[in-house]
PDB file of N, CA and C in Angstrom:
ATOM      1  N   UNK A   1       0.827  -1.197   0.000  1.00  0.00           N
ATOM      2  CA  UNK A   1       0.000   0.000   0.000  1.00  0.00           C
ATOM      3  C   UNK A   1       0.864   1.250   0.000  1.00  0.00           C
ATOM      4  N   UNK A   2       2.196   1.176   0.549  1.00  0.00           N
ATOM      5  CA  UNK A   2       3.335   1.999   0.481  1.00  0.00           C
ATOM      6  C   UNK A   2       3.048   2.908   1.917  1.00  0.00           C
ATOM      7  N   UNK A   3       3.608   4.676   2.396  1.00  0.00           N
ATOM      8  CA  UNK A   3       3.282   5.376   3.101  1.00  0.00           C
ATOM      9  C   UNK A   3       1.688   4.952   3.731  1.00  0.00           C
ATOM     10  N   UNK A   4       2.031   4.836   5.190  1.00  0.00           N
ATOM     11  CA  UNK A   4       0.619   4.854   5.640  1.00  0.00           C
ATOM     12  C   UNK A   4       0.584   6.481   6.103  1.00  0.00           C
ATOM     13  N   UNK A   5      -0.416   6.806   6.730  1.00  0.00           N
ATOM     14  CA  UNK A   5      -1.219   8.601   7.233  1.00  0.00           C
ATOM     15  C   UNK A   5      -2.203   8.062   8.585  1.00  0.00           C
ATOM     16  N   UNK A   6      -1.808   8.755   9.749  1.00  0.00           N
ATOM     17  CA  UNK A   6      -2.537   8.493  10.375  1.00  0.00           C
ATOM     18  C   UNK A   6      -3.459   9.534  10.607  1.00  0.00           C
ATOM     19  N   UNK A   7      -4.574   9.348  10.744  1.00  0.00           N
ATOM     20  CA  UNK A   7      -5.963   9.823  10.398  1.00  0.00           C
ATOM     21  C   UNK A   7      -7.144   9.741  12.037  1.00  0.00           C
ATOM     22  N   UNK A   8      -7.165  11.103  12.531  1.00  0.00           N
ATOM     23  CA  UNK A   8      -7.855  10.569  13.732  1.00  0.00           C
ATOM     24  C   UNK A   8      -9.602  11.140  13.150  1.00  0.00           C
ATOM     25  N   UNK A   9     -10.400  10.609  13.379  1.00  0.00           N
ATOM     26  CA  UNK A   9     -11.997  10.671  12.786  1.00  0.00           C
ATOM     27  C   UNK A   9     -13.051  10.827  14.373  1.00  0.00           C
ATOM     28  N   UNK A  10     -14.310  11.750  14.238  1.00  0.00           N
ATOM     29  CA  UNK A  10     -15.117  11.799  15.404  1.00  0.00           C
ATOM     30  C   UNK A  10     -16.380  10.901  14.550  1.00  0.00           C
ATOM     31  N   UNK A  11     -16.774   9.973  15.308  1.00  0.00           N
ATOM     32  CA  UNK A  11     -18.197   9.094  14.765  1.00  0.00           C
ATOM     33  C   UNK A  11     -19.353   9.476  15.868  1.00  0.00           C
ATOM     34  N   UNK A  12     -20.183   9.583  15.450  1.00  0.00           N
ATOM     35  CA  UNK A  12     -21.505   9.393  15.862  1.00  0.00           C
ATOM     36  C   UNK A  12     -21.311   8.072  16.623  1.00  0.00           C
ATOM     37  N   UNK A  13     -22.327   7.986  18.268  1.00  0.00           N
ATOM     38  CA  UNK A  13     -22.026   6.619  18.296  1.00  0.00           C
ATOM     39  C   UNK A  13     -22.650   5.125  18.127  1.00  0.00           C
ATOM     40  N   UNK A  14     -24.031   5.366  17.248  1.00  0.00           N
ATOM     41  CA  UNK A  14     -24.374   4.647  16.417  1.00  0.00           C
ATOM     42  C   UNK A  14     -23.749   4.083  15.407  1.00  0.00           C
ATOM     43  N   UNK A  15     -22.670   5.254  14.382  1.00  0.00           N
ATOM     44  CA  UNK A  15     -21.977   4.789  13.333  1.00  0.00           C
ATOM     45  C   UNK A  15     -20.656   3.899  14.353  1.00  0.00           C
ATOM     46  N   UNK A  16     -20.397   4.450  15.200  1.00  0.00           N
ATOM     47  CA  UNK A  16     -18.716   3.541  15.644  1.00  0.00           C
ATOM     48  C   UNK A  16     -19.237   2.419  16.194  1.00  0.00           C
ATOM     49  N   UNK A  17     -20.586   2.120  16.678  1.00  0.00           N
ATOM     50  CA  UNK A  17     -20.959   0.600  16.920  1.00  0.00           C
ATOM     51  C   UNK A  17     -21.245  -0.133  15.589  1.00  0.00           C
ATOM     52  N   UNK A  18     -21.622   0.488  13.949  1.00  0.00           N
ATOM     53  CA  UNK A  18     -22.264   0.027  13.701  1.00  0.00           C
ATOM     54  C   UNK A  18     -21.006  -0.136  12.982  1.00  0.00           C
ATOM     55  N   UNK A  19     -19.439   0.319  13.370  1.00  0.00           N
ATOM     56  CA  UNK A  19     -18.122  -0.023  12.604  1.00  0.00           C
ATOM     57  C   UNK A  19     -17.809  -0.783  13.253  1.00  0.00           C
ATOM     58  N   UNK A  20     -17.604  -1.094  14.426  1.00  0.00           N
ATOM     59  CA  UNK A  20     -17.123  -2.312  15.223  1.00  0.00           C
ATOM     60  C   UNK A  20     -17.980  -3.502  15.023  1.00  0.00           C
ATOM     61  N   UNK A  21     -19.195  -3.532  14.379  1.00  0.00           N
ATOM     62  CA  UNK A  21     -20.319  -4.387  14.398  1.00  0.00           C
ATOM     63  C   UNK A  21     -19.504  -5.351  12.999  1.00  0.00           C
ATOM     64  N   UNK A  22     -19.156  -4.249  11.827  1.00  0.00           N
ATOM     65  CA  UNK A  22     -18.809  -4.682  10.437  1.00  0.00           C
ATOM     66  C   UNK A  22     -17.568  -5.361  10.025  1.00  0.00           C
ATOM     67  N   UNK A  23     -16.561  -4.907  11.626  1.00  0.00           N
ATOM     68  CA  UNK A  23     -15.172  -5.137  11.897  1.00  0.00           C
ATOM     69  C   UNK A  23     -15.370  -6.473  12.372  1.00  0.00           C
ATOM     70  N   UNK A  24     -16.260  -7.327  13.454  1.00  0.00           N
ATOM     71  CA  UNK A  24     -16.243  -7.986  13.291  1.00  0.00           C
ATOM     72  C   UNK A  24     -17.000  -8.947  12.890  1.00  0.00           C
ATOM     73  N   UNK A  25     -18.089  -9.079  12.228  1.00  0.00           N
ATOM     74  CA  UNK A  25     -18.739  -9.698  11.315  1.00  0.00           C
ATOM     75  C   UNK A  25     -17.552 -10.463   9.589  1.00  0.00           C
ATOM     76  N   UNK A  26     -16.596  -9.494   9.604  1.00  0.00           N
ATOM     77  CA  UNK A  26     -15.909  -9.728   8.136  1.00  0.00           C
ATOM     78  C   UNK A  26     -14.288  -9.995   8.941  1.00  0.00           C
ATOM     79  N   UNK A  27     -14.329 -10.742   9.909  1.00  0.00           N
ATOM     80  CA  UNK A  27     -13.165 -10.075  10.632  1.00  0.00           C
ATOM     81  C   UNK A  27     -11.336  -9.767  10.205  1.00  0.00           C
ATOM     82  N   UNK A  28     -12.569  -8.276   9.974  1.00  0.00           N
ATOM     83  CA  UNK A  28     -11.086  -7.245   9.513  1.00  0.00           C
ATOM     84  C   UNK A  28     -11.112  -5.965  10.946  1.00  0.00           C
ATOM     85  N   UNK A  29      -9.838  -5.279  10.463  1.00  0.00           N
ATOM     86  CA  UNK A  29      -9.703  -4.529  11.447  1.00  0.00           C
ATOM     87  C   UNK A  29     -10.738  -3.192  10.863  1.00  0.00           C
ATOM     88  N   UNK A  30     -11.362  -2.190  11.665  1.00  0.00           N
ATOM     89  CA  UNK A  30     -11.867  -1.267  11.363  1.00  0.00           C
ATOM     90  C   UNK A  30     -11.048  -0.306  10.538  1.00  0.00           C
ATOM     91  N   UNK A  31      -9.678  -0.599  10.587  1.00  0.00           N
ATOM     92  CA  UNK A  31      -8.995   0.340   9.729  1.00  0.00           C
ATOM     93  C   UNK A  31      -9.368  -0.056   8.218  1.00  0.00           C
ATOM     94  N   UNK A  32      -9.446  -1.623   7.726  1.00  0.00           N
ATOM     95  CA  UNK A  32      -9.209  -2.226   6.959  1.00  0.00           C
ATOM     96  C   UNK A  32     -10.564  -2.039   6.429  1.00  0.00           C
ATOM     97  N   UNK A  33     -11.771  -2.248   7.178  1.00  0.00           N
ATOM     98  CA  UNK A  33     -13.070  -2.030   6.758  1.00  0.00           C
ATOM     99  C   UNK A  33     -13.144  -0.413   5.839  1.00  0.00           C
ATOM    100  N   UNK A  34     -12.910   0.631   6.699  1.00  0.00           N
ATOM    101  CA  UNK A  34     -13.226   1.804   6.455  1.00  0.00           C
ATOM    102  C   UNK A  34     -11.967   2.050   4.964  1.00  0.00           C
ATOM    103  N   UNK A  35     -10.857   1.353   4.699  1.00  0.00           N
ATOM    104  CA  UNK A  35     -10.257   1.631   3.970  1.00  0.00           C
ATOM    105  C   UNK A  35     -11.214   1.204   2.472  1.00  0.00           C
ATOM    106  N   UNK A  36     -11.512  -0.169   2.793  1.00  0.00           N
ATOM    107  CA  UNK A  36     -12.337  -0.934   1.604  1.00  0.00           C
ATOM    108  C   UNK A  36     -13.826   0.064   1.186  1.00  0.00           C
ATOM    109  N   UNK A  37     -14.829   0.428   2.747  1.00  0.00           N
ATOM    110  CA  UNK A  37     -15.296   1.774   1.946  1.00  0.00           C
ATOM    111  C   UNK A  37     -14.888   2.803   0.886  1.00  0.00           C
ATOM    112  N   UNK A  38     -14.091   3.421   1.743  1.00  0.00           N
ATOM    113  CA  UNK A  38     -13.221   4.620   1.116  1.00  0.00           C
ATOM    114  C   UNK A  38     -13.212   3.848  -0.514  1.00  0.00           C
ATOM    115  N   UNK A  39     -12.504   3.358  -0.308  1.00  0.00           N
ATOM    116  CA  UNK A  39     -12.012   2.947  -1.923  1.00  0.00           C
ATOM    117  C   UNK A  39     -13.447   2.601  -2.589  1.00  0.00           C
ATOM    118  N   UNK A  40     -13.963   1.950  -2.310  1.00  0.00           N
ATOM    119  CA  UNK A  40     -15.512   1.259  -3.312  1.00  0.00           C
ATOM    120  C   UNK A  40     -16.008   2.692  -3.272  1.00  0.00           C
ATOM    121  N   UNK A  41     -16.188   3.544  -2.662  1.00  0.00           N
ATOM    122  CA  UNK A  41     -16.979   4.721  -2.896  1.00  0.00           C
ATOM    123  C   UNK A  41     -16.144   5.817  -4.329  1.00  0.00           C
ATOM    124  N   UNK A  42     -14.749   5.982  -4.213  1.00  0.00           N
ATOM    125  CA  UNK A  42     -13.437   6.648  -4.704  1.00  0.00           C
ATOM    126  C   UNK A  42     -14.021   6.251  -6.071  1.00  0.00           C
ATOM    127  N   UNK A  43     -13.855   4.903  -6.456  1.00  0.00           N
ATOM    128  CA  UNK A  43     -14.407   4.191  -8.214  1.00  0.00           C
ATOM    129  C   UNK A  43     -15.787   4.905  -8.356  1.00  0.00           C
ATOM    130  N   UNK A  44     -16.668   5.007  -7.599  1.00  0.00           N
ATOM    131  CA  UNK A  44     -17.504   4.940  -7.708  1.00  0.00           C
ATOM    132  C   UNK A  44     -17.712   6.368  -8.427  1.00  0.00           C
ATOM    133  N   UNK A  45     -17.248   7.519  -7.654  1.00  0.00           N
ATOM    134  CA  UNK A  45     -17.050   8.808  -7.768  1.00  0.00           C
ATOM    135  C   UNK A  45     -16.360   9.241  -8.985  1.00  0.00           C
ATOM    136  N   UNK A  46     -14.825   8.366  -8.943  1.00  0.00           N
ATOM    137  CA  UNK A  46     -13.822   8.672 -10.036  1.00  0.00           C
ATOM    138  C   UNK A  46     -14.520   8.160 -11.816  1.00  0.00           C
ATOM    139  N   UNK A  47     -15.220   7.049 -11.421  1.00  0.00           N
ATOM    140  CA  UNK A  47     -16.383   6.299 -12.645  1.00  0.00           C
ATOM    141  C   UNK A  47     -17.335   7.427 -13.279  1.00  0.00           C
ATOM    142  N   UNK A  48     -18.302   7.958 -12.095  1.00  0.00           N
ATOM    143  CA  UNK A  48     -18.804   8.711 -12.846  1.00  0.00           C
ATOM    144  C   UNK A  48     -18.449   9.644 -13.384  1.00  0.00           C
ATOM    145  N   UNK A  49     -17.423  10.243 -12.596  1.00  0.00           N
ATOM    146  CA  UNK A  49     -16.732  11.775 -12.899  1.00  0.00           C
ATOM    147  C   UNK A  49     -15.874  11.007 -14.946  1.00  0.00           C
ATOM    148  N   UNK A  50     -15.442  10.044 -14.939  1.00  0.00           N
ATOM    149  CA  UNK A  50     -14.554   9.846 -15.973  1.00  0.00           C
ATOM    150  C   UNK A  50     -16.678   9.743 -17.300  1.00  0.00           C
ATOM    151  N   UNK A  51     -17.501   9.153 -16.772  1.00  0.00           N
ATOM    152  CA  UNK A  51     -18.913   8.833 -17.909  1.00  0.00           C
ATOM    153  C   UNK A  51     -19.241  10.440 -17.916  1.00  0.00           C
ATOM    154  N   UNK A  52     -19.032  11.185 -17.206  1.00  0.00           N
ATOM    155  CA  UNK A  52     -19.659  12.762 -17.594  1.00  0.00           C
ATOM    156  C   UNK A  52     -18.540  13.324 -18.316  1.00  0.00           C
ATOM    157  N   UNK A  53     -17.349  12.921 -18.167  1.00  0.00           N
ATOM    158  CA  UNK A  53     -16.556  14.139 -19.276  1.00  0.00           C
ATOM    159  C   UNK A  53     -16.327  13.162 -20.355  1.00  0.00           C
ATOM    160  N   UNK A  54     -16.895  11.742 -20.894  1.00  0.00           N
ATOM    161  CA  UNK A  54     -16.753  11.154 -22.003  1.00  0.00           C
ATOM    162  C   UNK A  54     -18.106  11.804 -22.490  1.00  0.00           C
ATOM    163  N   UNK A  55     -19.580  11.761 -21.776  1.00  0.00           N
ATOM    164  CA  UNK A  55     -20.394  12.279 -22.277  1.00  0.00           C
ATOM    165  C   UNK A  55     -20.302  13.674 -23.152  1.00  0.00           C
ATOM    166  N   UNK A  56     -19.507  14.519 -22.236  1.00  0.00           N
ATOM    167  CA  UNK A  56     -19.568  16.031 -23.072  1.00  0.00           C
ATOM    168  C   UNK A  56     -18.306  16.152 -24.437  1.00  0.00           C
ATOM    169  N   UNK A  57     -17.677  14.561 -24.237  1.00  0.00           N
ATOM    170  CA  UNK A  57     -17.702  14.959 -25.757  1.00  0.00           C
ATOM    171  C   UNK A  57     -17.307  13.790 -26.521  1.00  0.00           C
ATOM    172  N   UNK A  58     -18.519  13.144 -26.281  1.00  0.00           N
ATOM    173  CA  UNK A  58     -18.520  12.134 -27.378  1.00  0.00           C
ATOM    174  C   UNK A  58     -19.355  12.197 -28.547  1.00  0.00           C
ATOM    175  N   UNK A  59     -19.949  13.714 -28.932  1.00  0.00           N
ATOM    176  CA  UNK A  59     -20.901  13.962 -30.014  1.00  0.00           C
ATOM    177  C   UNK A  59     -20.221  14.898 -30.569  1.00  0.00           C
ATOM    178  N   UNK A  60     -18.696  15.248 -29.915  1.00  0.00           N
ATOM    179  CA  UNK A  60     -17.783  16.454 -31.151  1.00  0.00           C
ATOM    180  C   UNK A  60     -17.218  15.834 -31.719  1.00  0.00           C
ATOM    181  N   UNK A  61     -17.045  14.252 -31.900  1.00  0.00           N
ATOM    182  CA  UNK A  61     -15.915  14.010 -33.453  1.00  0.00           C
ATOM    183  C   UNK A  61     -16.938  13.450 -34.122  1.00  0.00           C
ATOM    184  N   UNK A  62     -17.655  14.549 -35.167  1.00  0.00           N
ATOM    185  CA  UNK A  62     -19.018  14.044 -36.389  1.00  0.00           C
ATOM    186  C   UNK A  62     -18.443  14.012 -37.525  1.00  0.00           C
ATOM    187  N   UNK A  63     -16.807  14.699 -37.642  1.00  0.00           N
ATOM    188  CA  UNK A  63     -16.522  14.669 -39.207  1.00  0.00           C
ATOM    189  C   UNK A  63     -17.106  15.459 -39.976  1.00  0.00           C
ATOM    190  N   UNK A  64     -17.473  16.805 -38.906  1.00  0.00           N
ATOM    191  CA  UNK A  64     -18.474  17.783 -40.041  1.00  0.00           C
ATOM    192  C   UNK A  64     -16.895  18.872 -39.397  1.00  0.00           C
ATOM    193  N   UNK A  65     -17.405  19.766 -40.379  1.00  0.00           N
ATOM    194  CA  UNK A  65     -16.884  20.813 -40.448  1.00  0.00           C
ATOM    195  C   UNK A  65     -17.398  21.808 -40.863  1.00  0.00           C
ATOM    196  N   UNK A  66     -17.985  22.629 -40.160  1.00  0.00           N
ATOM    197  CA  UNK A  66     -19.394  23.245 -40.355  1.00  0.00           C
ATOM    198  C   UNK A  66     -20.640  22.456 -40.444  1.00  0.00           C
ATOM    199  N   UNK A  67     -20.764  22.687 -41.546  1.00  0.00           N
ATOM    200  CA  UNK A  67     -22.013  22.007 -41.655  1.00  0.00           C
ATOM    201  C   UNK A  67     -21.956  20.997 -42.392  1.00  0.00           C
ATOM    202  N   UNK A  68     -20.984  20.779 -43.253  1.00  0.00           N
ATOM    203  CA  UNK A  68     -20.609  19.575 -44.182  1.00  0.00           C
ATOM    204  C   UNK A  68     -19.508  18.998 -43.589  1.00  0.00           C
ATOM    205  N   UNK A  69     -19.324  17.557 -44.137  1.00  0.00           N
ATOM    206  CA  UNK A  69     -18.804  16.559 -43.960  1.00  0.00           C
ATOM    207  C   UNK A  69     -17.369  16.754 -44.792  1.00  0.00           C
ATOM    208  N   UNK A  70     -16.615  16.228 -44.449  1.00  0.00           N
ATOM    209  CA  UNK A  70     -15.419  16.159 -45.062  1.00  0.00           C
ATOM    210  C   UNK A  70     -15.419  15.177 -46.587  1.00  0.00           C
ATOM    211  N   UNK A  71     -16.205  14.254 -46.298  1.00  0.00           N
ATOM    212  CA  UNK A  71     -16.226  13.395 -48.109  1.00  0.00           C
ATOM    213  C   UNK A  71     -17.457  14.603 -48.331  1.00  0.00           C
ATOM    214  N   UNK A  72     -18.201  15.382 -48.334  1.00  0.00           N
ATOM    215  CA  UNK A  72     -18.786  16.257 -49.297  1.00  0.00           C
ATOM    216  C   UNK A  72     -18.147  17.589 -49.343  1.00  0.00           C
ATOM    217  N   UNK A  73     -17.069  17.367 -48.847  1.00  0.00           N
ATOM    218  CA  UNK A  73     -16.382  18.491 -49.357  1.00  0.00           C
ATOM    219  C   UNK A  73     -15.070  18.123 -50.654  1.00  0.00           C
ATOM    220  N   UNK A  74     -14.779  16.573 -50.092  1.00  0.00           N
ATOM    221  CA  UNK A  74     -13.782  16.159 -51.487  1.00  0.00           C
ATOM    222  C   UNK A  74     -14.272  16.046 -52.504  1.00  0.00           C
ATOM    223  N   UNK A  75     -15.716  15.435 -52.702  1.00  0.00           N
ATOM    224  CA  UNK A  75     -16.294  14.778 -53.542  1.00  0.00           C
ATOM    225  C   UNK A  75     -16.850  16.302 -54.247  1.00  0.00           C
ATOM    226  N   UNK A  76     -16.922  17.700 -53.705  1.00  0.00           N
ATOM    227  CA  UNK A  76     -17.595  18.544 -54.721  1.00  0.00           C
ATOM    228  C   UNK A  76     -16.251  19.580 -54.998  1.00  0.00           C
ATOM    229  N   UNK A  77     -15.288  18.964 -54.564  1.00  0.00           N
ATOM    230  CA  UNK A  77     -13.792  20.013 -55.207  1.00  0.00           C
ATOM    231  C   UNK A  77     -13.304  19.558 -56.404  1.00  0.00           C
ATOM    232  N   UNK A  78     -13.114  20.645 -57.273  1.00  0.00           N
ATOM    233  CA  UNK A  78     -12.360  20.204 -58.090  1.00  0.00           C
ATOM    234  C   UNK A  78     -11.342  20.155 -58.424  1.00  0.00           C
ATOM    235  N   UNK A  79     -11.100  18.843 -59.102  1.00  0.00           N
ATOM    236  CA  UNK A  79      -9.944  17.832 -59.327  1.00  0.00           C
ATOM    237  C   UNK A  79      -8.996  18.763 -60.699  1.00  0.00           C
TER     238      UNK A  79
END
């Protein structure tokens, strides 16, 4: 994983039972739990963020140029 960061966090104490609950149900450490969040949420975020900037421009390469197309512009030049 390389450099660790230590990270101190305030929970609600519903959420820190309901992390110790998940810590050991899967038994990982709560560090290990909250890391595997973190990350499944990160794709999740980084996913959509990468489908919205393919969206805004996956309708600019049409091969027009103006208003015409590049073969109706070869096809009416003359040779």
């Amino acid at each position: 994983m390389g450099v660790t960061v230590r990270k101190n966090f305030v929970f609600d104490k519903q959420i820190s039972m309901h992390l110790e609950e998940l810590a050991k149900e899967t038994k990982q450490s709560m560090t290990s739990v909250l890391q595997e969040m973190i990350e499944s949420r990160y794709k999740q975020i980084k996913s959509k963020k990468r489908l919205q900037a393919f969206n805004r421009i996956k309708d600019s390469a049409t091969g027009l140029l103006g208003n015409e197309s590049i073969q109706s512009i070869k096809a009416n030049r003359e040779l």
